[in-house]
Structure formats: C-alpha cells, structure tokens
N, C-alpha and C. Protein backbone atom coordinates (compact mmCIF):
# COMPACT_ATOMS: atom_id res chain seq x y z
N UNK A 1 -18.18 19.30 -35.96
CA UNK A 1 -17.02 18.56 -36.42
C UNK A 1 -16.39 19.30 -37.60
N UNK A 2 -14.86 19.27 -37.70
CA UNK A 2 -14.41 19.82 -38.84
C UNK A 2 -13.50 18.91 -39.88
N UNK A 3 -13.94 18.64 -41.12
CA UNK A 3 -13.18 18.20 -41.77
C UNK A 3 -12.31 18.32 -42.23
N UNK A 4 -11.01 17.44 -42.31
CA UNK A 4 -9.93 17.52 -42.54
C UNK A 4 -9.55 16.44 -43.41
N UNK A 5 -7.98 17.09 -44.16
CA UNK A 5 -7.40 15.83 -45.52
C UNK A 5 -5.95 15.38 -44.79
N UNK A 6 -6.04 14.19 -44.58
CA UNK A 6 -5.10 13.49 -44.18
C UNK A 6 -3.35 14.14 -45.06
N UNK A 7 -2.68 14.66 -44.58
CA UNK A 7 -1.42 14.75 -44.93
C UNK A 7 -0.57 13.48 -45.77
N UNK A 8 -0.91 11.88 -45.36
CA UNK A 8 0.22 10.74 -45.71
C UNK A 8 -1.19 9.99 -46.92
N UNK A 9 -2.49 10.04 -46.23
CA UNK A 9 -3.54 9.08 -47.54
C UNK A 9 -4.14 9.83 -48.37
N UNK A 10 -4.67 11.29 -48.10
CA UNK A 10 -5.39 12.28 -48.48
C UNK A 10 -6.58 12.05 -48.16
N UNK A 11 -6.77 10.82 -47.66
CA UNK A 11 -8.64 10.75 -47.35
C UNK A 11 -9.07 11.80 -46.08
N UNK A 12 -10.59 12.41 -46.36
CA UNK A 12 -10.97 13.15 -45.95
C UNK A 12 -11.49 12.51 -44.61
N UNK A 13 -11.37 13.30 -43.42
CA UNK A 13 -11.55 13.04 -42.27
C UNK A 13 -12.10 14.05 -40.97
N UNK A 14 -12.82 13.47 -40.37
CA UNK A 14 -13.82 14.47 -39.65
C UNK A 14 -12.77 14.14 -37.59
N UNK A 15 -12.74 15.78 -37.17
CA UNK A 15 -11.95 16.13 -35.84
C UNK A 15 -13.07 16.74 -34.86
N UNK A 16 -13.01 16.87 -34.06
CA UNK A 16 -13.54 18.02 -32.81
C UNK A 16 -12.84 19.05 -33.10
N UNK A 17 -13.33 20.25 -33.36
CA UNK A 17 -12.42 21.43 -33.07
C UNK A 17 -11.46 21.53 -32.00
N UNK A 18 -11.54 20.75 -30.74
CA UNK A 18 -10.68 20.97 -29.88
C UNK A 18 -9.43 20.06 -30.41
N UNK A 19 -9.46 19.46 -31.42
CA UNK A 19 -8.72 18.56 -31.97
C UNK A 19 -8.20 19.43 -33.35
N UNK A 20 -8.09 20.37 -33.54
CA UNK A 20 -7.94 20.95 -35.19
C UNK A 20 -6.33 21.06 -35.18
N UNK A 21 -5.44 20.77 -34.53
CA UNK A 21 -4.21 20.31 -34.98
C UNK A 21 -3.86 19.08 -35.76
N UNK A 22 -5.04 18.33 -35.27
CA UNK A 22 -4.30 16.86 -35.81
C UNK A 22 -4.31 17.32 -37.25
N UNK A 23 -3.58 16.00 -37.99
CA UNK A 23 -3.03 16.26 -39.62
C UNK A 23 -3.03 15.00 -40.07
N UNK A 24 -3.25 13.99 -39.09
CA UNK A 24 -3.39 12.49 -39.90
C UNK A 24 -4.50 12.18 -39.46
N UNK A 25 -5.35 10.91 -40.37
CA UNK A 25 -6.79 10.36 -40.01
C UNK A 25 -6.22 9.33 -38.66
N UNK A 26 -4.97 8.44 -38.77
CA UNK A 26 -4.39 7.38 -38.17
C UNK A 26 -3.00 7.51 -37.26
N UNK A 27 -3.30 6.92 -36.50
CA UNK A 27 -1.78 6.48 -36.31
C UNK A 27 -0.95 5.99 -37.08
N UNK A 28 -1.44 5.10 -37.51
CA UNK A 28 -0.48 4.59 -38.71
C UNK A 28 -0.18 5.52 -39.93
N UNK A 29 -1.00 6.42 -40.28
CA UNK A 29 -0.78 7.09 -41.34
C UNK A 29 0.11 8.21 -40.37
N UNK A 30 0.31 8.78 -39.87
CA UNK A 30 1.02 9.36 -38.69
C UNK A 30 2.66 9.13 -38.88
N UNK A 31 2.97 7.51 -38.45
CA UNK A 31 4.07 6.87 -38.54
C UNK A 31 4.72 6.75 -39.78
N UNK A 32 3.52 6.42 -40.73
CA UNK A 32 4.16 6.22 -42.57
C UNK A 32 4.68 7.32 -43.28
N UNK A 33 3.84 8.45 -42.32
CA UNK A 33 4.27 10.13 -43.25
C UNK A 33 5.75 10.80 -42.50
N UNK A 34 5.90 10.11 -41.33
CA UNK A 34 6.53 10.68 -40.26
C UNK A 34 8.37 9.73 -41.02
N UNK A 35 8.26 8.61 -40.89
CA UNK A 35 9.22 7.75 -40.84
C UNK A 35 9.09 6.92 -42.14
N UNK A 36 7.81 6.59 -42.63
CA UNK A 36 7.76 5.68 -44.26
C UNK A 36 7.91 4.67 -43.42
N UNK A 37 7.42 3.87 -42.62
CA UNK A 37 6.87 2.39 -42.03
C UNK A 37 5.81 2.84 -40.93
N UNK A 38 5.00 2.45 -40.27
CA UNK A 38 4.19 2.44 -39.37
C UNK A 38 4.26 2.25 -38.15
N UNK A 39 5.93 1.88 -38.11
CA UNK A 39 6.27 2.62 -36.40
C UNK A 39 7.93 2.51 -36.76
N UNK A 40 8.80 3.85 -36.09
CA UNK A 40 10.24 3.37 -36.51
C UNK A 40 10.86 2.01 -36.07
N UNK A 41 11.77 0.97 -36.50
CA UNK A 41 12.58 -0.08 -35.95
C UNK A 41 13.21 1.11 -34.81
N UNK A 42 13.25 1.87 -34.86
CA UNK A 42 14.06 2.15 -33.49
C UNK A 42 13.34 2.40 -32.24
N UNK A 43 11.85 2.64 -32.16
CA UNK A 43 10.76 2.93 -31.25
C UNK A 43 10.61 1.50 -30.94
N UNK A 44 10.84 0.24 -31.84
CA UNK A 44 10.47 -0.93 -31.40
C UNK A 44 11.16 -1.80 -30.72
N UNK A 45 12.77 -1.21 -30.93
CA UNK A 45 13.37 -1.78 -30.25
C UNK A 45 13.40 -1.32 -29.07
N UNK A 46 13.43 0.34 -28.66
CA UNK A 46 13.36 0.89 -27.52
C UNK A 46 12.61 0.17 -26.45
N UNK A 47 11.12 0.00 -26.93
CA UNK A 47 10.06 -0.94 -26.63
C UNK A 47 10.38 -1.93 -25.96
N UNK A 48 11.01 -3.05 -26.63
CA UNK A 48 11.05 -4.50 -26.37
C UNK A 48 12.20 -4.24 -25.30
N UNK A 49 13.08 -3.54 -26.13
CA UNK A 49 14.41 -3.61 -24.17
C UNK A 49 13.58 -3.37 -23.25
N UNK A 50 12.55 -2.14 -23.07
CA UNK A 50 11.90 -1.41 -22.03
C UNK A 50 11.31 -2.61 -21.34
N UNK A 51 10.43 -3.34 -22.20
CA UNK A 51 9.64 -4.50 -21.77
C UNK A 51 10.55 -5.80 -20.84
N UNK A 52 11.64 -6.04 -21.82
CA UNK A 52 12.87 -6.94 -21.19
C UNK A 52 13.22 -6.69 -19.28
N UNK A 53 13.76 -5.39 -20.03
CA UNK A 53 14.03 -4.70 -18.30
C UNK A 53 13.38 -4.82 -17.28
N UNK A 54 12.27 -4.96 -17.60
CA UNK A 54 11.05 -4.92 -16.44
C UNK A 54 10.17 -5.84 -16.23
N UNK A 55 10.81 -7.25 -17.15
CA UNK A 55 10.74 -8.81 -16.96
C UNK A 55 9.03 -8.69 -17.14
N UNK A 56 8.61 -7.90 -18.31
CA UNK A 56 7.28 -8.21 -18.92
C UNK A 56 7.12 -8.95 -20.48
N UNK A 57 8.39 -8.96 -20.64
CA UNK A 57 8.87 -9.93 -21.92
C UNK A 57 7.89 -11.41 -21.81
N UNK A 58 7.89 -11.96 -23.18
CA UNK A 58 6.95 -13.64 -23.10
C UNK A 58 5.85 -14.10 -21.76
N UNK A 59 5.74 -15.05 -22.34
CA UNK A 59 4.30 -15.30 -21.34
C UNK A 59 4.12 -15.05 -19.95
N UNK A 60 2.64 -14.73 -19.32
CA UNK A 60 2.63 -14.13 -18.06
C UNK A 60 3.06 -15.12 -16.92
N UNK A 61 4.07 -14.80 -15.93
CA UNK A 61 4.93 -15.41 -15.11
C UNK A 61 3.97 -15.66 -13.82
N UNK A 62 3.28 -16.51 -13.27
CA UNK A 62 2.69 -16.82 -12.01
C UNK A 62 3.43 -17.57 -10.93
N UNK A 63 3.20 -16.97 -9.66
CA UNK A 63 3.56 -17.77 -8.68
C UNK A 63 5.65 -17.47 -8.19
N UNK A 64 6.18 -18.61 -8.04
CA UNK A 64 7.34 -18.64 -7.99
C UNK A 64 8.57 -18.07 -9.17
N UNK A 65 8.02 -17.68 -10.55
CA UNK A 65 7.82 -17.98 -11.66
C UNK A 65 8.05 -16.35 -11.75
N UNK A 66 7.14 -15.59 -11.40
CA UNK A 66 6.63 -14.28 -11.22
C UNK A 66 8.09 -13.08 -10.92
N UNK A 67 8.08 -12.24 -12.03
CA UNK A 67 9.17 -11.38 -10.64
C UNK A 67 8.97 -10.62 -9.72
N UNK A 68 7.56 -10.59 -9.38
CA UNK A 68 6.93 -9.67 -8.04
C UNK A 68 7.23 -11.22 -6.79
N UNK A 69 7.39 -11.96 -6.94
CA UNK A 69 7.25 -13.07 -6.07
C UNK A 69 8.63 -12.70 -4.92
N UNK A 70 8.20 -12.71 -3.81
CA UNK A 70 8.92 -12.74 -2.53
C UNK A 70 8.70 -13.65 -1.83
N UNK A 71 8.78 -14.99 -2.13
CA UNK A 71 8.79 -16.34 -1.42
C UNK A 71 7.86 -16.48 -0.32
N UNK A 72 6.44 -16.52 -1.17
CA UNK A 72 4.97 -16.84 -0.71
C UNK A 72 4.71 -16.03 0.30
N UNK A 73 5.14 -14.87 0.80
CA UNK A 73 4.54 -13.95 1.62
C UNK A 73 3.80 -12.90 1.24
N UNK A 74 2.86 -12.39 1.36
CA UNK A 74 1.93 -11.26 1.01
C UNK A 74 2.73 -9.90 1.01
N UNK A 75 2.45 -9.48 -0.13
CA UNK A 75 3.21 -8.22 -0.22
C UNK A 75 2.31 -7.07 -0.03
N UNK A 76 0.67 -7.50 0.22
CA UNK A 76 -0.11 -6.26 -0.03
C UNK A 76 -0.41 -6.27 1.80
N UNK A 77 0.05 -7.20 2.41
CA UNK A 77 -0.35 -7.34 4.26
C UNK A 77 1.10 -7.18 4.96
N UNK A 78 0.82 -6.30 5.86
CA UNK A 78 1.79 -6.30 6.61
C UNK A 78 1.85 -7.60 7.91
N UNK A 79 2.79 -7.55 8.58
CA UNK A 79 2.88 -8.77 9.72
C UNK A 79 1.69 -7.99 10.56
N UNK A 80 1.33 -6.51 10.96
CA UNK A 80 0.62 -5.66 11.63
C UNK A 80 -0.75 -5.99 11.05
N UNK A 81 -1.18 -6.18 9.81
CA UNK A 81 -2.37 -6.32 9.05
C UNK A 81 -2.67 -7.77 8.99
N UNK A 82 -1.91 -8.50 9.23
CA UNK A 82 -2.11 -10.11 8.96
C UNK A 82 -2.76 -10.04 10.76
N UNK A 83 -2.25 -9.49 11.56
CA UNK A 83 -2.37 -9.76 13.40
C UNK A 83 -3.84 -9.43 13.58
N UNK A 84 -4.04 -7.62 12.87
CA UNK A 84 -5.18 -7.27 13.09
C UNK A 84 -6.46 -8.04 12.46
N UNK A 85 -6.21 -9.21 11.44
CA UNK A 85 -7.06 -10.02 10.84
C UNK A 85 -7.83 -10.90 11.73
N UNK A 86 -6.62 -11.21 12.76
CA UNK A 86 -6.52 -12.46 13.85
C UNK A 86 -7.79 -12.21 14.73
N UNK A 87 -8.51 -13.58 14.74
CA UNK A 87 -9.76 -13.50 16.01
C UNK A 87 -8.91 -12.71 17.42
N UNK A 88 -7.93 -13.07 17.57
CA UNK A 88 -7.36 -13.45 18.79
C UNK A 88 -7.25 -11.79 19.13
N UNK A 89 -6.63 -10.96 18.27
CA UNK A 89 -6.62 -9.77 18.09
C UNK A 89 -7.85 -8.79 18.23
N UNK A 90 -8.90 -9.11 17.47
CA UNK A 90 -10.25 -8.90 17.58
C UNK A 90 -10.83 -8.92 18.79
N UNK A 91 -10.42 -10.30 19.78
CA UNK A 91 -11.01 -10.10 20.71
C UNK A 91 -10.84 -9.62 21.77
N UNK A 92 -9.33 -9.40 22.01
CA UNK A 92 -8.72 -8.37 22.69
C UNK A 92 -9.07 -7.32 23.03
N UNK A 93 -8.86 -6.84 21.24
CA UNK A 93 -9.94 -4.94 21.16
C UNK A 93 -10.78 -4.93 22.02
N UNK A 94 -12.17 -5.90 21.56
CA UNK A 94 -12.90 -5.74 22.16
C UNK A 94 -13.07 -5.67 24.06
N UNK A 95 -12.37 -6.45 24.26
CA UNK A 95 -12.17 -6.93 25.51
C UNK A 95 -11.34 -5.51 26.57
N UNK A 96 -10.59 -4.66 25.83
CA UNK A 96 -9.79 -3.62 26.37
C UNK A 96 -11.07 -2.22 25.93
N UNK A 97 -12.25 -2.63 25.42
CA UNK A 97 -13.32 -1.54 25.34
C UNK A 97 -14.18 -1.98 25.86
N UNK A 98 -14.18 -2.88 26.17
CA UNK A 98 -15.72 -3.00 27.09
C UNK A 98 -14.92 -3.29 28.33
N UNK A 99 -14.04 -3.79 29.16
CA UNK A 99 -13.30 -2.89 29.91
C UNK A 99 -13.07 -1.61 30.63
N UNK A 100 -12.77 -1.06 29.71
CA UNK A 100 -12.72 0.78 29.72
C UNK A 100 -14.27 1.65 29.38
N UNK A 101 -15.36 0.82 28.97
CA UNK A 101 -16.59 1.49 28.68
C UNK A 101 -16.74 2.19 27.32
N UNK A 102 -16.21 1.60 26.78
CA UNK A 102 -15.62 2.42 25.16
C UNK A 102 -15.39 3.81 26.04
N UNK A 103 -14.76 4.11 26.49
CA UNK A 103 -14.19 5.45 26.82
C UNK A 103 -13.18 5.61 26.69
N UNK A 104 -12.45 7.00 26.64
CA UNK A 104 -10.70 7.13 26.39
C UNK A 104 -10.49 7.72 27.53
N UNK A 105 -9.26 6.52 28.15
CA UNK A 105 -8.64 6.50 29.49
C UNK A 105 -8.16 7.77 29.58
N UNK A 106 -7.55 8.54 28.59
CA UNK A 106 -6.99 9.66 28.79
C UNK A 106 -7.78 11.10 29.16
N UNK A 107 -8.87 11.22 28.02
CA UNK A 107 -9.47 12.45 28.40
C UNK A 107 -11.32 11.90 28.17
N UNK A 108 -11.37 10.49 28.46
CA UNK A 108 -12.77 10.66 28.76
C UNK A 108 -13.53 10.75 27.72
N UNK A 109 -13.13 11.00 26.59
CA UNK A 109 -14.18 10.98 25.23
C UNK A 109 -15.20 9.70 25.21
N UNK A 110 -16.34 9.77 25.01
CA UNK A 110 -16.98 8.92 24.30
C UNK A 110 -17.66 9.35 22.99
N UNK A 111 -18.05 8.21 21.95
CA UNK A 111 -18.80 8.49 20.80
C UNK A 111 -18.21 8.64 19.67
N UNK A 112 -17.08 8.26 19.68
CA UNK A 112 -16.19 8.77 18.94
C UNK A 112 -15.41 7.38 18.34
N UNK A 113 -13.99 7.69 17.36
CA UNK A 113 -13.39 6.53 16.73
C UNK A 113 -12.50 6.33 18.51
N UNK A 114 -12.94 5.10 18.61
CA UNK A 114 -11.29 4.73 19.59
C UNK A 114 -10.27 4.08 19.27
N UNK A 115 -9.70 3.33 19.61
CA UNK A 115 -8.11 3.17 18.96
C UNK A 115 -7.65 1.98 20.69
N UNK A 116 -7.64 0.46 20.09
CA UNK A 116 -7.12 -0.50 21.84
C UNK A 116 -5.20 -0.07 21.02
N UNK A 117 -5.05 0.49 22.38
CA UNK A 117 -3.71 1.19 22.32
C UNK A 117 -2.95 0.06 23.45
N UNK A 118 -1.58 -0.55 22.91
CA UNK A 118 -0.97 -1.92 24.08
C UNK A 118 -0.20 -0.62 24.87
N UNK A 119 -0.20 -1.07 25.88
CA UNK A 119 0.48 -0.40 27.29
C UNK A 119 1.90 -0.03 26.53
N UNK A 120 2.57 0.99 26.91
CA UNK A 120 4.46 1.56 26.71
C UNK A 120 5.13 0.56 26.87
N UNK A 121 4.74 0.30 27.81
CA UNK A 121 5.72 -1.32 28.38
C UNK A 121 5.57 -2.46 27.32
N UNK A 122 4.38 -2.77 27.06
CA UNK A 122 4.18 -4.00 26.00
C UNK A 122 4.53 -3.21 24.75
N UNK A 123 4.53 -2.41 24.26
CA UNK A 123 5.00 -2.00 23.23
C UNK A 123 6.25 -1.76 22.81
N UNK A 124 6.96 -1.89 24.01
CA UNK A 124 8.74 -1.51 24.08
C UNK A 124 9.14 -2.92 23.62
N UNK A 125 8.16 -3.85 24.22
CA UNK A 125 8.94 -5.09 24.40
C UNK A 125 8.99 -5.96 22.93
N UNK A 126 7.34 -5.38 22.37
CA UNK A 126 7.18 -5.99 20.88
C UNK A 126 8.07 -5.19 20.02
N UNK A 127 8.24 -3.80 19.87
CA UNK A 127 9.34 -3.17 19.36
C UNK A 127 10.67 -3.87 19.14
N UNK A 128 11.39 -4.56 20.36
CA UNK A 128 12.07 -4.78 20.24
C UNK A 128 12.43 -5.89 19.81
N UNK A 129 11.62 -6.97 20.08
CA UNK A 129 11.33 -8.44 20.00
C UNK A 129 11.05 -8.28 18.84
N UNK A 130 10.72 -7.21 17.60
CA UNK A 130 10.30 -7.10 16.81
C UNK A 130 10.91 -8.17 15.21
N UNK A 131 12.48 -7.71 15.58
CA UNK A 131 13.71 -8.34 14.71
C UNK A 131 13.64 -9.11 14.32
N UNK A 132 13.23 -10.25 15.62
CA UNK A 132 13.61 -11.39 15.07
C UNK A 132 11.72 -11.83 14.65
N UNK A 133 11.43 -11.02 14.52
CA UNK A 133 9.57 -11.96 14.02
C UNK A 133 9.80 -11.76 12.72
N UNK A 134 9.64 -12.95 11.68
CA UNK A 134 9.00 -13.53 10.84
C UNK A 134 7.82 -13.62 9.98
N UNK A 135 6.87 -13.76 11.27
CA UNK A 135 5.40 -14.56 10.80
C UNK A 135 4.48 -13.94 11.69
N UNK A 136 3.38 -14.13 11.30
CA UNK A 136 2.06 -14.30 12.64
C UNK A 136 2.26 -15.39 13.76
N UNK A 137 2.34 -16.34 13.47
CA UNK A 137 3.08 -17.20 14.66
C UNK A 137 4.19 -16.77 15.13
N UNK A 138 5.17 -16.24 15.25
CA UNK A 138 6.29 -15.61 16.08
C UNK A 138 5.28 -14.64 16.96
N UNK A 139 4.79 -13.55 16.36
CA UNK A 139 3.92 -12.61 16.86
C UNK A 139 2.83 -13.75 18.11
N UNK A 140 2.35 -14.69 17.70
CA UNK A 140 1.50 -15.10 18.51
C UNK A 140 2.13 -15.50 20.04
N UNK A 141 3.66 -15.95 19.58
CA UNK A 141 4.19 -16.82 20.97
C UNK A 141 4.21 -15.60 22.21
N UNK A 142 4.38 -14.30 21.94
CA UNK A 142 4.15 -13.57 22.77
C UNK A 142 3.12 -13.83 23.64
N UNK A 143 3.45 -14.11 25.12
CA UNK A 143 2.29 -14.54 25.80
C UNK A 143 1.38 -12.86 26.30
N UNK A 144 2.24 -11.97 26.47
CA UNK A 144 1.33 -10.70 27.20
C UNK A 144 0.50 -9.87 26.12
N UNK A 145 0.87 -10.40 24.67
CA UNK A 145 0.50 -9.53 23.45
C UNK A 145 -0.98 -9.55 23.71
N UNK A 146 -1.87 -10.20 24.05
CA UNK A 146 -3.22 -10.26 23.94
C UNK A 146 -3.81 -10.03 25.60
N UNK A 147 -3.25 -9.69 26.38
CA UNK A 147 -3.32 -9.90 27.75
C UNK A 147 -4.54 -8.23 27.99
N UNK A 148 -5.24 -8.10 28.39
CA UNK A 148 -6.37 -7.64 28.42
C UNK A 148 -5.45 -6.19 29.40
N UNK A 149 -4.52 -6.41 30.25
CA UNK A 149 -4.15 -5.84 31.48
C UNK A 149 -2.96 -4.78 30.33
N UNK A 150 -2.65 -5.24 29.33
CA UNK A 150 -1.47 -4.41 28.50
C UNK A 150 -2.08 -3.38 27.36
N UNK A 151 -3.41 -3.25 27.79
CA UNK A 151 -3.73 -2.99 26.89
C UNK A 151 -4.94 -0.97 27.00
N UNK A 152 -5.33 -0.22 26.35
CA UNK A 152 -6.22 0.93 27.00
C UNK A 152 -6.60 1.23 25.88
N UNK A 153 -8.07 2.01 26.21
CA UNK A 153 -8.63 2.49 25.06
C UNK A 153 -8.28 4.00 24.91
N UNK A 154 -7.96 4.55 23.88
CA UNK A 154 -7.62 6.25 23.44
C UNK A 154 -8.22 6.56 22.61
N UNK A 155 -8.89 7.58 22.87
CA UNK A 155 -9.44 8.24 21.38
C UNK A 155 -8.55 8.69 20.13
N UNK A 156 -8.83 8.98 18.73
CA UNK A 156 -7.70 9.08 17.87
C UNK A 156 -6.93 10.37 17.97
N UNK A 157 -7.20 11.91 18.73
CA UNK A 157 -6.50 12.40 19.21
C UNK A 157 -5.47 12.29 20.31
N UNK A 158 -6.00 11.55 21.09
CA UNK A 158 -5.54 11.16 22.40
C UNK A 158 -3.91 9.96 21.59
N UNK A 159 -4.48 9.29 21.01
CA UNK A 159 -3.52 8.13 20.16
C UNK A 159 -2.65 8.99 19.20
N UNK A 160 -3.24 10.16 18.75
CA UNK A 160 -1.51 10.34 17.88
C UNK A 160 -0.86 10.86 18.96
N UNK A 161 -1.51 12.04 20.03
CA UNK A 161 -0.41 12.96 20.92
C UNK A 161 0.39 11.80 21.76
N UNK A 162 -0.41 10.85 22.68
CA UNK A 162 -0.06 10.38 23.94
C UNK A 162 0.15 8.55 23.34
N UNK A 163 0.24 8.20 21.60
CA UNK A 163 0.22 6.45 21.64
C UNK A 163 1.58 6.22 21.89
N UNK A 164 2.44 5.16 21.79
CA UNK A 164 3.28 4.45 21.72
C UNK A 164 4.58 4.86 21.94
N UNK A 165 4.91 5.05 19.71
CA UNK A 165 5.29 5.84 19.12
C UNK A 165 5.94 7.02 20.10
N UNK A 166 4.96 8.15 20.50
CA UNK A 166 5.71 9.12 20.77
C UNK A 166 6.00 8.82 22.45
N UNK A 167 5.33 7.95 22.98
CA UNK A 167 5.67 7.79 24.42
C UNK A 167 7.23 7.39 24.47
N UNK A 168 7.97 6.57 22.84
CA UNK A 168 8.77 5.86 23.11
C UNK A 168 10.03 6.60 22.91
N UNK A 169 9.67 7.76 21.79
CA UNK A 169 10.53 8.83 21.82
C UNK A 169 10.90 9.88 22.90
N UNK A 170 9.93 9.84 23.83
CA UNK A 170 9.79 10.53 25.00
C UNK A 170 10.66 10.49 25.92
N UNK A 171 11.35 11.18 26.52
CA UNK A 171 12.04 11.06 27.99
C UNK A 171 11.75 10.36 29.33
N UNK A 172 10.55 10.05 29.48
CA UNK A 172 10.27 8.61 30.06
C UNK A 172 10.05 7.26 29.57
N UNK A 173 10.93 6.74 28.30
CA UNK A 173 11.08 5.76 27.96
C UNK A 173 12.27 5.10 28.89
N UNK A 174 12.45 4.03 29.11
CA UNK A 174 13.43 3.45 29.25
C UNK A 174 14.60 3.79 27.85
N UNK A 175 15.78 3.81 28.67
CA UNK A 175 16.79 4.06 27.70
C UNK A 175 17.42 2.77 26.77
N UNK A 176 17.02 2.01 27.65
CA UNK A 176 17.09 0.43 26.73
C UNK A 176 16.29 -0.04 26.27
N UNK A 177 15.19 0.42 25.83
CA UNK A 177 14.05 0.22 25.19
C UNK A 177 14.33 0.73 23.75
C-alpha cells in the first residue's frame, strides 16, 4: 500500500499502487476541492431531471401504477411461451414423438435434441390467423393446433434448414399464405 495526503483535508491516506493517481481520501473531499460543496447543484439537478425522465422519481410505482405496466399482460412471456407452458401443448409434443419414434421424419436422426415441428399447412394458417390473437385462449380455439396429424418430429438441423419459417418463404408456399 502507498500512502498518500489528501489534496482538499490533508489527512494521510493509504491506495493500491494500481490506484496511485488518486489525490483525494473521499468522494466528498473530491467534490469540496473540485467545486467547494460535495456535489455541484448542477450534477444534482442533472440527476433528478435524469431520474424524472425515466419516471424513477418518488415512491416505487406497483402494478397499474408502474410505468413498465402494459395492462396485466406479461412482458417477460410471449403468447408462443405462455402456449408452450400449456399441458395441452406438452402433450401434443409428446404425442407427435412417440408417434414418429423420437425420430426425425426428415433424415432419420435419433439421440439427439428434436424439435414437434406443426405441418406448412398448419403453420400458414396460425401465421395468418395470427393478427387477430390476443391471448392463449384465442390460440386455444384453434381446433387443428393440437391435432397429432399437423404435426412431425425434426431434428434441430433438420428444423432450421427444412422448419416452417423457411418452408414459408419458399416457392412452394401458397401465394396466399
């Protein structure tokens, strides 16, 4: 450690050498030598607007109250993450892999991550139907969404080249899809 004399109190004060710039013991002694008060009125006001702006001003805001609040819907779940929560969803998966033999319809992999991939067709249709969903209940009224027959297992190579997504960008999409 190396000792050092404060520049604003003079009291003697001990640094890390990797620290041998500093010149005050304090912050505050820092601010008093720097400006003659212990933080400028103009850093404090900067402050409090900053705080204002970004509605962290006075007591902590919960609920409706809150300015992160988007009228009681989860902001950290998607409508996709709320579905995949769903038994109903769950059992599907399962149901489109033991089905298929946990195997990937495409190239046969087993042992591996798989991925229940919904048929082009059911996927065009939720795509589009997409607009007007809301909720998990909109999502549910879909009667084919869980339908065992719309559904295949892909391995996660097989799912980025050949899932949905790029089937839908593809030249055998329907053009009204």
């Amino acid at each position: 450690m190396i000792k050092k004399i404060c520049l604003n109190c003079n009291s003697v004060f001990s640094v890390h050498p990797s620290l041998i710039r500093v010149k005050h013991c304090s912050k505050e002694c820092y601010w008093a030598r720097k400006t003659g008060s212990s933080r400028p009125e103009s850093v404090k006001l900067k402050i409090s607007a900053t705080m204002k702006r970004k509605g962290l001003h006075g007591p902590i805001r919960c609920g409706s109250d809150s300015n992160f609040w988007c009228g009681g819907r989860s902001l950290l779940k998607s409508l996709r993450q709320q579905l995949m929560m769903r038994a109903e969803y769950k059992n599907w998966r399962k149901a489109v892999f033991e089905r298929d033999n946990y195997t990937c319809t495409n190239c046969g992999a087993t042992g591996i991550k798989l991925n229940a991939d919904h048929s082009p067709f059911a996927y065009s249709v939720i795509v589009n139907w997409f607009n007007g969903i809301k909720s998990v209940e909109d999502l549910l009224k879909i009667e084919f969404l869980f339908d065992v027959e719309n559904g295949q297992t892909l391995c996660e190579p097989c799912h980025w080249q050949f899932g949905n997504k790029n089937w839908i960008r593809s030249s055998y999409a329907p053009q009204n899809a």
